[in-house]
Each structure stands twice: as structure tokens, then as C-alpha cells.
Protein backbone atom coordinates (compact mmCIF):
# COMPACT_ATOMS: atom_id res chain seq x y z
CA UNK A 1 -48.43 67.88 118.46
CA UNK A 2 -45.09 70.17 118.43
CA UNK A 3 -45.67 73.29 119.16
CA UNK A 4 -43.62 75.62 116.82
CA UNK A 5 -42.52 79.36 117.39
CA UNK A 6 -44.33 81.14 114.85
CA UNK A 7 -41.21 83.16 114.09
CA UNK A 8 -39.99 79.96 113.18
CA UNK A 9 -42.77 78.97 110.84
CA UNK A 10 -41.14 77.37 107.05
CA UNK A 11 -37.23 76.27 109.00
CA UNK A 12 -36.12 72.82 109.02
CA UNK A 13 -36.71 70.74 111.88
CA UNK A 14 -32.78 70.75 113.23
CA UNK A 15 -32.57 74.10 113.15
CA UNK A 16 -35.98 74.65 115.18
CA UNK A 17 -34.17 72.62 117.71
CA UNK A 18 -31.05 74.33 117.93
CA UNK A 19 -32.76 77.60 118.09
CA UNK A 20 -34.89 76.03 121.03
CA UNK A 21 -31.83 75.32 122.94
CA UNK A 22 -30.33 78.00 122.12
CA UNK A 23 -32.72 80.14 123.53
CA UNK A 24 -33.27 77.98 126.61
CA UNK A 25 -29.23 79.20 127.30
CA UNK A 26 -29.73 82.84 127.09
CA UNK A 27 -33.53 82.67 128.46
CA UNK A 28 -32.31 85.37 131.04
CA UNK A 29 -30.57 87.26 128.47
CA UNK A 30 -34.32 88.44 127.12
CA UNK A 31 -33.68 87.43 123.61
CA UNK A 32 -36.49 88.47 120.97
CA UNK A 33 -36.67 86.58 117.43
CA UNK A 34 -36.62 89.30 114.41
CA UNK A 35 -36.64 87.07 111.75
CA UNK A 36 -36.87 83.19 110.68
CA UNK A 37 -37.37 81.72 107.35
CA UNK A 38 -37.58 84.38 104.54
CA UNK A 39 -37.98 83.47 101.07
CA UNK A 40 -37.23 86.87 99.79
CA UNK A 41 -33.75 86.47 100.53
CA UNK A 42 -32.62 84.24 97.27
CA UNK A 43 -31.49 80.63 97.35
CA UNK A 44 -27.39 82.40 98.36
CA UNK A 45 -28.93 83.00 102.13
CA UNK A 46 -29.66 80.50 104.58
CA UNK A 47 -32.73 82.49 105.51
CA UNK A 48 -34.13 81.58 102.05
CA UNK A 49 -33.56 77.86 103.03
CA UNK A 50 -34.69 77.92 106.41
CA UNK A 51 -31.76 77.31 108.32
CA UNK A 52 -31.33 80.77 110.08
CA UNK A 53 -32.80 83.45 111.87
CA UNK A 54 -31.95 86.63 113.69
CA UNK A 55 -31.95 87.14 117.58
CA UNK A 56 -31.73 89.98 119.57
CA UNK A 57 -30.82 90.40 123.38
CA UNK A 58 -29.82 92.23 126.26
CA UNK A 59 -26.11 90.73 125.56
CA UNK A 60 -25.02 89.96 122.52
CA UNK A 61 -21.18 89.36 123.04
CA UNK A 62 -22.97 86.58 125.51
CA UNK A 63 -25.32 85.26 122.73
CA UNK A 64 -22.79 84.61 120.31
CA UNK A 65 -20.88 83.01 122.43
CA UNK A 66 -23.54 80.73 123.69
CA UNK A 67 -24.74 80.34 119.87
CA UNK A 68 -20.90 78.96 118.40
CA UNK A 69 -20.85 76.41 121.60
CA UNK A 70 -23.77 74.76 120.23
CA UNK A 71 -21.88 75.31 116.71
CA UNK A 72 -24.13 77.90 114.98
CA UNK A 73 -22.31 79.92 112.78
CA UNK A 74 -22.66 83.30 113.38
CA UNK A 75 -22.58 86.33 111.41
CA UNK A 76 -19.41 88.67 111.00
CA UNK A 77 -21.66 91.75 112.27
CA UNK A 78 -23.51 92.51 115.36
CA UNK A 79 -26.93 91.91 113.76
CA UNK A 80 -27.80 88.87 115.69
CA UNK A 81 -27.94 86.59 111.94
CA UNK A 82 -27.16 83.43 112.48
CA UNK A 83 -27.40 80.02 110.87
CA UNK A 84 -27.33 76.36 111.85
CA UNK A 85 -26.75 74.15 109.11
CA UNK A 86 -24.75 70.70 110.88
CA UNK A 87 -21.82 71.80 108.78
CA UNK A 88 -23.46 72.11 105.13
CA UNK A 89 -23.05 74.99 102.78
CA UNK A 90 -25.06 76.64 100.83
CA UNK A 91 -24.12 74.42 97.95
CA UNK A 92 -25.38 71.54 99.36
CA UNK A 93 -28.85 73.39 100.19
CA UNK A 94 -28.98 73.91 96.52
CA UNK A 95 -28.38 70.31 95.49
CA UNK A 96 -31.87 69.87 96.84
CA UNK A 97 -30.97 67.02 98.70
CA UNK A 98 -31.05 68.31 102.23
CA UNK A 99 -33.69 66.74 104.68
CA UNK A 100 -35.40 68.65 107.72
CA UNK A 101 -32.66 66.80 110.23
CA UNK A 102 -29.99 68.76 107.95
CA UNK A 103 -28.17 65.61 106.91
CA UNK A 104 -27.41 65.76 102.62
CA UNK A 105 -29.17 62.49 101.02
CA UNK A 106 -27.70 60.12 98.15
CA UNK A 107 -28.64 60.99 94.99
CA UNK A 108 -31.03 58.56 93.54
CA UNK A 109 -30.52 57.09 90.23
CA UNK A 110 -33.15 56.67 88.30
């Protein structure tokens, strides 16, 4: 059995892993998870579709540069948001079509 951050309780599977490495990189850095998936945030945030979280640390300039090598996109404040999403924007998260490895599936006829 996986065993899952519970800050990252309700986020897709690729994004767990990113995260996970992520964190392995800056493991000396101290970093502390504020916040995962968040449903309150509204289907215009990659919170709200579980693709992003926020991370604190001792460095942050050093975070976010460890965070765009493994191409997360990070956001344009110091707040530690960031997002993984393997290149997909919000309006392909609300097609409905994304999977938990973050890859856009056909649409079925039917």
C-alpha cells in the first residue's frame, strides 16, 4: 500500500509524485506543506483540482528553483503556491477528461 502525505490527501497521483521528489531535493531546506488539495478554491485554481499545493522553507529563492527544474510552475509571489500539471491548463482540467497521471483523455463518443 502507498503511503500518502496527508497534506496531500484528494491530489492526483502525478502530482503526489512530483511533490515527493520535489521534496526529496530540498529535504535539507526544512520544507513544511501548508496546503494541498482544497475544494474551496473554485474549479479557476489548481488547488480545487488537485494539482497544487503550497510549501514553505528555510530558502525559498532555492525551492523555486529546485521546483521549475522538475517543471512545476510556480507562482508569481513568494507564497510558496505551486502547481504541477505536465503542461495542461486549467481548461483542460475542466473538460473533465484529465486522469490521475495528468495526461487529457479522448473524448468518447457515444
Amino acid at each position: 500500500m502507498l503511503n500518502v502525505r496527508k497534506e496531500f490527501t484528494g491530489m492526483l497521483q502525478a502530482s503526489i509524485n512530483k511533490f515527493e521528489e520535489l521534496l526529496t531535493l530540498v529535504e535539507s531546506l526544512n520544507p513544511i506543506i501548508i496546503k494541498g488539495y482544497d475544494p474551496n478554491q473554485g474549479p479557476d485554481s489548481f488547488f480545487y483540482w488537485g494539482c497544487a499545493c503550497q510549501i514553505t522553507c528555510d530558502d525559498m529563492s532555492e525551492l523555486k528553483d529546485q521546483a521549475e527544474s522538475l517543471e512545476i510552475l510556480w507562482a508569481n509571489d513568494d507564497s510558496g503556491c505551486m502547481a504541477y500539471t505536465n503542461n495542461l491548463t486549467i481548461e483542460d482540467f475542466q473538460t473533465y477528461r484529465v486522469n490521475g497521471d495528468l495526461e487529457l483523455m479522448e473524448m468518447k463518443e457515444l
